[in-house]
Structure formats: structure tokens, C-alpha cells
Protein backbone atom coordinates (compact mmCIF):
# COMPACT_ATOMS: atom_id res chain seq x y z
CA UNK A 1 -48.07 -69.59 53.46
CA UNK A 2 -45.13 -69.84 50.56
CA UNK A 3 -42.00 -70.58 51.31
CA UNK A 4 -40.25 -67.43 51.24
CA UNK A 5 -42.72 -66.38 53.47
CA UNK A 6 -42.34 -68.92 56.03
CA UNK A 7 -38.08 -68.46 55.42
CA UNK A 8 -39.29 -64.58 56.31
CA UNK A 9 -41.32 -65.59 59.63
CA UNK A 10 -38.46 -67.56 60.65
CA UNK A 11 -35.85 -64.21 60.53
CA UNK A 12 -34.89 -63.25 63.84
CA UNK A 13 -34.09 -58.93 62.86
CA UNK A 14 -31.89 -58.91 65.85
CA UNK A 15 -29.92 -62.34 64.72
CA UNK A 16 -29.08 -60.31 61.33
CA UNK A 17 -28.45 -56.72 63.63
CA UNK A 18 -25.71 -58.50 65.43
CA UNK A 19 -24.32 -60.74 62.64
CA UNK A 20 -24.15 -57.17 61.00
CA UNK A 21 -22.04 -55.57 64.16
CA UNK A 22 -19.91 -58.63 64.15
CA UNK A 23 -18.96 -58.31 60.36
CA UNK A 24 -17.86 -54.66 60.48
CA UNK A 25 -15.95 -55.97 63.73
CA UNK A 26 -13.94 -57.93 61.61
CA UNK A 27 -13.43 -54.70 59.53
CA UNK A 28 -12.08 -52.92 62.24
CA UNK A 29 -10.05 -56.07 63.74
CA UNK A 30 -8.60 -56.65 60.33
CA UNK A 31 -7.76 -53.11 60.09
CA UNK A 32 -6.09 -53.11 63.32
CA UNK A 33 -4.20 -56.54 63.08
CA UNK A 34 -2.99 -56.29 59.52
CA UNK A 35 -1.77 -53.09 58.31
CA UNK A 36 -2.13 -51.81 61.39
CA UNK A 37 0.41 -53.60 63.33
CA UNK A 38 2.91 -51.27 62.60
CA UNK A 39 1.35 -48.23 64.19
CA UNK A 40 -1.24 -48.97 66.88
CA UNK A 41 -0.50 -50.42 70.68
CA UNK A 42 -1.00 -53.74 71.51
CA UNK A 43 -3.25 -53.51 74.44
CA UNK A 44 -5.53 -51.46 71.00
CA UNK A 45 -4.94 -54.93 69.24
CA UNK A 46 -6.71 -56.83 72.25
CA UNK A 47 -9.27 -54.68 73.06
CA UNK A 48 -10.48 -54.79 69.23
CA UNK A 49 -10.94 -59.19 69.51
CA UNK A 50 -13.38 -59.07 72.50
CA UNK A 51 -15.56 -58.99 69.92
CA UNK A 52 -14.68 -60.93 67.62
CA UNK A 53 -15.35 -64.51 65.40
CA UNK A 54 -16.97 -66.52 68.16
CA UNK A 55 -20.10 -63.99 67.76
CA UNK A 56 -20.39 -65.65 64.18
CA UNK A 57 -20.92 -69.39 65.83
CA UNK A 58 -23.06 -68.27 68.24
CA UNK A 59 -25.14 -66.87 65.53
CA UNK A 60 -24.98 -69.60 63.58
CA UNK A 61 -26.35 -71.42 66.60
CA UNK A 62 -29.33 -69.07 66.70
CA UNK A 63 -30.02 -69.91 63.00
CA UNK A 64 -29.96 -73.56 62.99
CA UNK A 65 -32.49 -73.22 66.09
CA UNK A 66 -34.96 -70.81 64.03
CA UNK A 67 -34.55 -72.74 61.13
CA UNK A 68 -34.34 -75.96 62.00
CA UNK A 69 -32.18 -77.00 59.03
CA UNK A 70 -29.58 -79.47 59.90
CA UNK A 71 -28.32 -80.58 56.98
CA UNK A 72 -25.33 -78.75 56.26
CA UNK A 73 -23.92 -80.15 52.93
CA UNK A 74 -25.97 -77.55 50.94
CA UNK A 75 -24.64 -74.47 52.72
CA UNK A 76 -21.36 -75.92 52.84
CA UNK A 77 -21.33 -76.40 49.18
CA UNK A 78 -22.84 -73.00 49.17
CA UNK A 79 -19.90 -71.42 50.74
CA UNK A 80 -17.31 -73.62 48.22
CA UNK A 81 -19.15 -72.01 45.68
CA UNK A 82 -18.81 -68.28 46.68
CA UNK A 83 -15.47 -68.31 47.39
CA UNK A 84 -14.12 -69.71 44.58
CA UNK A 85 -15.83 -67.73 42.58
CA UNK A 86 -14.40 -64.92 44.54
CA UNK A 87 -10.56 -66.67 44.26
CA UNK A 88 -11.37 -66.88 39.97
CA UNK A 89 -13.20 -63.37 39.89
CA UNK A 90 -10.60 -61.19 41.34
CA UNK A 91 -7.87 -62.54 40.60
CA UNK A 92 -9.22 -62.49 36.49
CA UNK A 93 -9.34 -58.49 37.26
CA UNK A 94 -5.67 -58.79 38.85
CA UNK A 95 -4.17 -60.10 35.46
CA UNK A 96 -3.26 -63.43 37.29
CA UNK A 97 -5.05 -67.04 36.84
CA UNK A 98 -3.65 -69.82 38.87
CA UNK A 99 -5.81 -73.44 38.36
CA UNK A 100 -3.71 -74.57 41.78
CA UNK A 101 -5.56 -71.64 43.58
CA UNK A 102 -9.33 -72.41 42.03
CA UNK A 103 -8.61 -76.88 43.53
CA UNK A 104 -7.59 -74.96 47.12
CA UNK A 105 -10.50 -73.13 47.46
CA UNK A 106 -12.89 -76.16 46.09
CA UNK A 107 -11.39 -78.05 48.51
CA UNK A 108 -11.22 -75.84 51.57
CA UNK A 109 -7.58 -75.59 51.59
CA UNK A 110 -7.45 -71.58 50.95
CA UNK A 111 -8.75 -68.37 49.23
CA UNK A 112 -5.02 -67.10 47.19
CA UNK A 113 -5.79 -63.70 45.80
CA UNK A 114 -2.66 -62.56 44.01
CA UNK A 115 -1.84 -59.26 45.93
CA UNK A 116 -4.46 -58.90 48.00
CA UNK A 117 -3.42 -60.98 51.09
CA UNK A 118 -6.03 -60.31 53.51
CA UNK A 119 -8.51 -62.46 51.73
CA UNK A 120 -6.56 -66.11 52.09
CA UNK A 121 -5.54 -64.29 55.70
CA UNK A 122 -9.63 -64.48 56.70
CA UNK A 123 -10.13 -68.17 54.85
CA UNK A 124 -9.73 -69.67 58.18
CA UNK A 125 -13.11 -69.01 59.19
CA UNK A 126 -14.75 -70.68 56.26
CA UNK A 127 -13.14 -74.24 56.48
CA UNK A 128 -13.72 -74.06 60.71
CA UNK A 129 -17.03 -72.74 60.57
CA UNK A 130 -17.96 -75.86 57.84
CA UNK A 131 -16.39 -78.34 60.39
CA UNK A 132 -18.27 -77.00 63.32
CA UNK A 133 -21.67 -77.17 61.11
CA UNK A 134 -20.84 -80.52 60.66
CA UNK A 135 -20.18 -81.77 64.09
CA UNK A 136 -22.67 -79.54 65.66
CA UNK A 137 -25.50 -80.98 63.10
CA UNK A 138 -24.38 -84.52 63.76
CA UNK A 139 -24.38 -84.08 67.62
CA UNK A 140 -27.87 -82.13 67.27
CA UNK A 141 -29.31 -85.09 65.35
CA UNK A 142 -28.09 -88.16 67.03
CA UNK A 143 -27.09 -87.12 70.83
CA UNK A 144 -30.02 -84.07 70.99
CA UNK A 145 -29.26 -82.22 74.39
CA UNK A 146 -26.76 -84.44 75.71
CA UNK A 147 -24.32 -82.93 72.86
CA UNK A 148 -24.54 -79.79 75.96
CA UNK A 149 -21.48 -82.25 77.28
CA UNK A 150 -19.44 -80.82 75.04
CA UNK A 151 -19.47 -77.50 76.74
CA UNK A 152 -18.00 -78.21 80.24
CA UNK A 153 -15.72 -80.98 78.44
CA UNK A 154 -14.43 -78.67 76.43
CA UNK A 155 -13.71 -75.86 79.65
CA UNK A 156 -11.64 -78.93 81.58
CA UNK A 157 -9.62 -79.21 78.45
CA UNK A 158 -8.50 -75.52 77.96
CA UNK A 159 -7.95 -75.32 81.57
CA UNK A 160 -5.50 -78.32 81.00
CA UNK A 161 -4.21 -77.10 78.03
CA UNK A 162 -3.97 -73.35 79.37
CA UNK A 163 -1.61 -74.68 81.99
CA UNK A 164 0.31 -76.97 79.22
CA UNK A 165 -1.22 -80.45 80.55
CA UNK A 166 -2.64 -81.92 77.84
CA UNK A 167 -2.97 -80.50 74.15
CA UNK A 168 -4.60 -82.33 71.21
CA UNK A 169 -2.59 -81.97 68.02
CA UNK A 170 -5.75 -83.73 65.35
CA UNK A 171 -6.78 -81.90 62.31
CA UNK A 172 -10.72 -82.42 61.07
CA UNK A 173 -11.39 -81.51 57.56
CA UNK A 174 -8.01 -79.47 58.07
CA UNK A 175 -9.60 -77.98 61.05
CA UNK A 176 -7.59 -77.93 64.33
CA UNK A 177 -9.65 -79.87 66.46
CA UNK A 178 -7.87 -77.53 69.06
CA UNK A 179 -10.19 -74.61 67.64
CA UNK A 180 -12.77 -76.65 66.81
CA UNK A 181 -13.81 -77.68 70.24
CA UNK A 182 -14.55 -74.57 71.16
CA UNK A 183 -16.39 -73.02 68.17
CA UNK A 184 -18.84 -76.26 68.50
CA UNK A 185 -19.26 -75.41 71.62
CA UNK A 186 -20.16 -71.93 71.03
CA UNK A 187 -22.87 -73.15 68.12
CA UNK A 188 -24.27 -75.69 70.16
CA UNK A 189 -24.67 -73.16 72.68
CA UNK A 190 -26.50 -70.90 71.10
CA UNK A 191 -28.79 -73.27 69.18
CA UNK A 192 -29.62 -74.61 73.08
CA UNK A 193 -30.22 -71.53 74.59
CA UNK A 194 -31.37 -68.84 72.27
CA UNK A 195 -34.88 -68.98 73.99
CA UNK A 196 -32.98 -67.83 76.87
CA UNK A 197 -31.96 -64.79 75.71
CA UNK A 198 -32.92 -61.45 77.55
CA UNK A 199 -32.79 -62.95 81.12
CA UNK A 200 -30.67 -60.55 83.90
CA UNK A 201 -27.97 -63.46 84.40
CA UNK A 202 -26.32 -62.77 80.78
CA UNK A 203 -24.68 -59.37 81.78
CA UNK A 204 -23.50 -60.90 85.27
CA UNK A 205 -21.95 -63.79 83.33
CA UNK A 206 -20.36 -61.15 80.87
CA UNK A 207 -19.01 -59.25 83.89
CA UNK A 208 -17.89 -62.23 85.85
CA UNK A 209 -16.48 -63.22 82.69
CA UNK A 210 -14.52 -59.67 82.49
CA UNK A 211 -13.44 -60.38 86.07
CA UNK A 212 -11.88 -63.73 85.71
CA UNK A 213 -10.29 -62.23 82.21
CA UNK A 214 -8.73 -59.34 84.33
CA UNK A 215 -7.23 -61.63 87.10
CA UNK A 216 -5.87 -63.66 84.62
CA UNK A 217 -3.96 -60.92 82.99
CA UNK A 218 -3.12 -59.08 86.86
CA UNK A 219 -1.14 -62.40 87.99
CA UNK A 220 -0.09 -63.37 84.14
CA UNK A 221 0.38 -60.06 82.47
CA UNK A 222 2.05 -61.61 79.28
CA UNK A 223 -0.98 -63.43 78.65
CA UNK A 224 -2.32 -60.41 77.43
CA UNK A 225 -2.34 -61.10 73.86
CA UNK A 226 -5.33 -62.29 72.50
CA UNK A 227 -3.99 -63.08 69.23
CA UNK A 228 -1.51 -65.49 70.41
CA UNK A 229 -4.21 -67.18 72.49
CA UNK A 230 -6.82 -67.00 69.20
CA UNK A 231 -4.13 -69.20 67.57
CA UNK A 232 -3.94 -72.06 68.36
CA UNK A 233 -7.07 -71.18 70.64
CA UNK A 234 -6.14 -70.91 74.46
CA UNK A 235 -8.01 -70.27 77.46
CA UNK A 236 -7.44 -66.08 77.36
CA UNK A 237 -9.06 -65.60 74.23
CA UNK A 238 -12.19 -68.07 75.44
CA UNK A 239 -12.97 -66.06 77.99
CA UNK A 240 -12.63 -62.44 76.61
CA UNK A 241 -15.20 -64.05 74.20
CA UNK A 242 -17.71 -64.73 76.20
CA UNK A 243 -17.90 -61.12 77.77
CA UNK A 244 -19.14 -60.65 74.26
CA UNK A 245 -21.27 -63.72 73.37
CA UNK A 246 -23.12 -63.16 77.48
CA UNK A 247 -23.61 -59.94 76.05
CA UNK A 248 -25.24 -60.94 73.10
CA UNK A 249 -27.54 -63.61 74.82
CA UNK A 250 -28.65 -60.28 76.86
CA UNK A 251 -29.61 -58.18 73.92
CA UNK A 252 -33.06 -59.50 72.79
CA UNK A 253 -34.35 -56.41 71.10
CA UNK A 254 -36.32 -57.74 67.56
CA UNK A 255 -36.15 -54.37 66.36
CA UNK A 256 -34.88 -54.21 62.77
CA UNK A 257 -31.67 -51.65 62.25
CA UNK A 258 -31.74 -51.41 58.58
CA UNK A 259 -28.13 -50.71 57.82
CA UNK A 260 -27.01 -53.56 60.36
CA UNK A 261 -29.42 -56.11 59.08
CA UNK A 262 -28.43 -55.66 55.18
CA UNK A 263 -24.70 -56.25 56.16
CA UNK A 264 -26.15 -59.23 58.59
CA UNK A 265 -28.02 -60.39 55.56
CA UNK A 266 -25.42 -60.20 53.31
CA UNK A 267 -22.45 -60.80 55.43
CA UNK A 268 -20.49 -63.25 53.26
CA UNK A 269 -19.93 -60.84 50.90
CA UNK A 270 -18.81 -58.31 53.02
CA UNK A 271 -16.52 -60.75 54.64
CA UNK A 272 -15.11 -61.16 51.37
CA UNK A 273 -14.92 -57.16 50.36
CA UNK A 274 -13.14 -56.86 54.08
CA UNK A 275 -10.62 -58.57 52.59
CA UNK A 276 -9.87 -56.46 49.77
CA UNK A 277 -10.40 -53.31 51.66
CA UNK A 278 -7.70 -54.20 54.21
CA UNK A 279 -5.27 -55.64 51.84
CA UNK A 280 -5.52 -51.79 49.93
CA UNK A 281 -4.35 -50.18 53.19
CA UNK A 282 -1.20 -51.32 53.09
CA UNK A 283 -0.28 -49.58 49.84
CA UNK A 284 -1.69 -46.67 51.66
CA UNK A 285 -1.09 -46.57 55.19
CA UNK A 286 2.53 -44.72 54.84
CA UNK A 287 0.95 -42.06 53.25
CA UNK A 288 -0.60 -40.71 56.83
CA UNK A 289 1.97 -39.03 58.71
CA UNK A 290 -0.01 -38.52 61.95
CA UNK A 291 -0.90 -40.10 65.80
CA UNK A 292 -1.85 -43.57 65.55
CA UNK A 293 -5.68 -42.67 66.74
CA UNK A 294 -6.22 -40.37 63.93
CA UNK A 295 -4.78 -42.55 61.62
CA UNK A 296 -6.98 -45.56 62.73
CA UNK A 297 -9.72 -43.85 62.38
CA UNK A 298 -9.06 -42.70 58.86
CA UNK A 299 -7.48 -46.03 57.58
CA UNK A 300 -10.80 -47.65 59.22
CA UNK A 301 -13.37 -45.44 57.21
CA UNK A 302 -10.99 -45.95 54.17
CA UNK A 303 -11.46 -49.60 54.82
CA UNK A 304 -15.39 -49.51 55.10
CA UNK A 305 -16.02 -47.23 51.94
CA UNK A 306 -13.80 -50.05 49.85
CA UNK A 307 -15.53 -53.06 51.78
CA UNK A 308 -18.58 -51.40 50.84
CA UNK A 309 -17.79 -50.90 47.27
CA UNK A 310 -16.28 -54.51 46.49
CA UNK A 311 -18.69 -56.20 48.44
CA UNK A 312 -21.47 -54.73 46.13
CA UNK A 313 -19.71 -55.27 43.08
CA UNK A 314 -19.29 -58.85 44.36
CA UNK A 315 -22.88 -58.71 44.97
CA UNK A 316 -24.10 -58.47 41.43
CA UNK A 317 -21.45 -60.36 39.84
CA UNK A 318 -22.48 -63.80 41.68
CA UNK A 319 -26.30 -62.68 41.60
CA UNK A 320 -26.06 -62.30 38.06
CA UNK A 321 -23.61 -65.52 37.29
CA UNK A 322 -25.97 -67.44 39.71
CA UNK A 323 -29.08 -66.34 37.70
CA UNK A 324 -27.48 -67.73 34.59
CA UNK A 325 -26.47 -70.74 35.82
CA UNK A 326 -30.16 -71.62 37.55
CA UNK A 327 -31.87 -70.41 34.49
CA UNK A 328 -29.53 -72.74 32.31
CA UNK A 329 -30.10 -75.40 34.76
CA UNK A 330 -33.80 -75.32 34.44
CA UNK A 331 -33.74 -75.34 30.96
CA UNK A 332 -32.01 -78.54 30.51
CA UNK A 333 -34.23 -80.23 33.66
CA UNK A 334 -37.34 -79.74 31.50
């Protein structure tokens, strides 16, 4: 067997279905939060993050359990790469060139695309999801299952820090460790349990999950705003996530969805076009004069055609700049 066969075998279709549905989540959150902020209702806003980042971790969990890769230097240095060719590539199109922007994205710091704001906006996932790689790797490889500690540590201290007990206030690789916490949890999680998936208890967790989210919000009503509990991450926002990562555990169908599993395949460069899509609306969004629903609606399908279009662009750009550079590199190995 070759290796790109035996990278092929170790696909999970349903892994790249649902990393697919979670990146044209963050299309719709990020047309909802950004430009849409000044039209559509807050309880929209909330609804719209039940679905949201943590899905990504989780993911990533099932990954690093299919492939058993846990060295995470390469795709860390993978992702460095990509976006900073992203930070140089656009904003060469944009007429601007900043060298200050090109040594913060090399070193994690931030994505600044002159203009189109959305972009450095979403760079918080790249930095936290490289941290939580990091830990969750090193936990995997020296603790094995005991790292599962993390889990129920990690509920006592969100409990405590829900009802302002304790907080920790430590940055890791300019990480929160805050966030962090939780998003390790989420990978270790699912690199533990993905041969769990399908069993009848995941949509009774997701509902009791629902429940406890709903009681929270019945005797704290102004706790019902996910955003403020996504940052700095809070108890509210933990458990309207995992109504959606119980339901994903449930879902074991390893039927291939063709449209989903491209943008699953591909989803760091859609997660890049999403930017630039939903920075566009806001030079557009005054221009519809109608009820907030209709407007979403078109401002959303707006956003996906230019997501779409960037991200491809994007898409041969750094496959053809990356087939120079390896084809240069093996030329001076020999």
C-alpha cells in the first residue's frame, strides 16, 4: 500500500462532512456577528454559536485518533505558512505592504489585512488551536488516558469561575489559558472517544445539555449572550457547545457528501476566504433596505458566493507557489 493510499484509508468521509458544516457555520456566524450586528436580534446572534468553533477541536480530536500523528510542529508550521502567505498575498492586491504585519503572522501574533478586518478578527482560532495541538499531543504522549483528568478538572474550574471564584489570568503561546482549558479538553475528548460515536447516550447528553443551558438562562436571563461568555470563555458558552459536539459524537454516518467534504477538505482556505467575504459586506450591507430576515439571508449567500470565489483563488495561488518552492527545493537536495 503507498502512502497516499494508506493517508486515504485513514479518511473518516463523515470527519470531513462535519468539518465542512462547521466551516460554512463560521460563514454564517461571521455574517451574523460582524456586519450583521447592526440589523439582526440578539437572541439570532446566540442561536447562530451553538454551533460553532469547539466543533473544529473536536474534529481535530477525531484526526489525531485516525491518524495517529502526534507531532504537531509540522502542521503548526504548516498553518504559519498559509497564513502569512495569505497576510503578504492580499494585502500585495490591496496596494498596501506592511513587513510589521508579515513578523505577526510568523509569529502567531495576528493576520492584518489592510481593509478587510474580518480576517485578523478570525486569527484567534489559529494561534489557540496550535496551543491546544501542543498540549493535547504532549498529554497524549506522556500521560496517555489519564490526560481524560483534564476534562472534569476543567468543568470544576468554569463552575468556579462562572460564579467569579477563581479565574486564571496566564497566557500560553499568547493563548489564554482561560480558553485553552477548554478547547484541550474538547480535542482530547474526541481523540478518546471517537470509537464511541453512534451510541443512543449522545443525543440525551445533547438534550440534557440543552436543559441545563435553558435553566441557566430562565434564573440568569442576562447570561444569554454567548459571545460575551465565548470571550474570555465562561461556563454559558461551554455548555451550548456541547449540545452541538453530543450531537456530533451521535452522527456516525461514513457516507461521503461531496460538497461538504471538499469544503471539510479544504477548510483552511475557506476559513481564510470567510474572511474576505464578510469583511465585503460591510461596504454593502446599507444598500438593502428591507426586514432583517430577508436581508440575512441575502447578505449570507452574498457572503458564500465571495468565500467561494477567494477561497479558490487562494487555492491555486499557494498550490502553485508551493509547487515552486518543493520543486526548487528538490533541485538543490540532489
Amino acid at each position: 500500500m503507498t502512502k497516499n493510499q494508506t493517508i486515504h484509508s485513514n479518511r473518516d468521509a463523515s470527519v470531513d462532512n462535519f468539518r465542512g458544516i462547521a466551516t460554512i457555520s463560521i460563514i454564517f456566524i461571521h455574517t451574523v456577528f460582524w456586519s450583521g450586528r447592526h440589523y439582526i436580534p440578539d437572541y439570532m446572534r446566540n442561536i447562530a454559536l451553538f454551533f460553532d468553533v469547539p466543533i473544529f477541536f473536536l474534529l481535530a480530536g477525531f484526526s489525531l485518533r485516525l491518524s495517529q500523528r502526534l507531532n504537531p510542529v509540522k502542521q503548526i508550521f504548516k498553518l504559519i505558512y498559509f497564513f502569512t502567505f495569505v497576510v503578504i498575498f492580499i494585502n500585495l492586491i490591496l496596494g498596501h505592504f506592511d513587513f510589521q504585519h508579515i513578523l505577526e503572522s510568523i509569529t502567531l501574533n495576528s493576520a492584518i489585512v489592510t481593509r478587510l478586518r474580518v480576517i485578523d478578527g478570525s486569527y484567534w482560532f489559529v494561534p489557540m488551536y496550535c496551543s491546544a495541538l501542543i498540549a493535547s499531543c504532549g498529554l497524549i504522549q506522556t500521560i496517555g488516558k489519564t490526560s481524560l483528568f483534564l476534562i472534569p478538572i476543567s468543568i470544576i474550574y468554569y463552575v468556579l469561575h462562572y460564579n467569579h471564584l477563581y479565574s486564571i489570568n496566564l497566557h500560553f503561546m499568547g493563548s489564554s489559558v482561560n480558553g485553552l482549558l477548554f478547547y484541550t479538553s474538547v480535542m482530547l475528548f474526541g481523540y478518546y472517544v471517537y470509537e464511541y460515536r453512534g451510541k443512543i447516550f449522545w443525543p440525551l447528553l445533547s438534550i440534557l445539555s440543552l436543559c441545563i443551558f435553558l435553566t441557566m438562562i430562565y434564573y440568569h436571563p442576562n447570561d444569554f449572550d454567548l459571545q460575551s461568555s465565548k470571550f474570555p470563555t465562561n461556563l454559558p458558552y461551554i455548555i451550548a457547545s456541547m449540545v452541538s459536539i453530543f450531537l456530533v459524537m451521535f452522527c456516525n454516518s461514513n457516507k461521503k457528501i461531496p460538497l461538504l467534504n471538499f469544503v471539510g477538505n479544504k477548510a483552511i482556505f475557506f476559513y481564510a476566504g470567510q474572511g474576505v467575504g464578510a469583511s465585503v459586506l460591510y461596504f454593502i450591507d446599507q444598500d438593502f433596505n428591507m426586514i432583517w430576515y430577508y436581508k440575512l439571508i441575502c447578505l449570507f449567500c452574498i457572503n458564500l458566493i465571495i468565500t467561494f470565489i477567494a477561497s479558490f483563488i487562494l487555492m491555486f495561488i499557494y498550490t502553485t507557489i508551493s509547487k515552486i518552492f518543493y520543486k526548487f527545493k528538490s533541485k538543490l537536495t540532489v
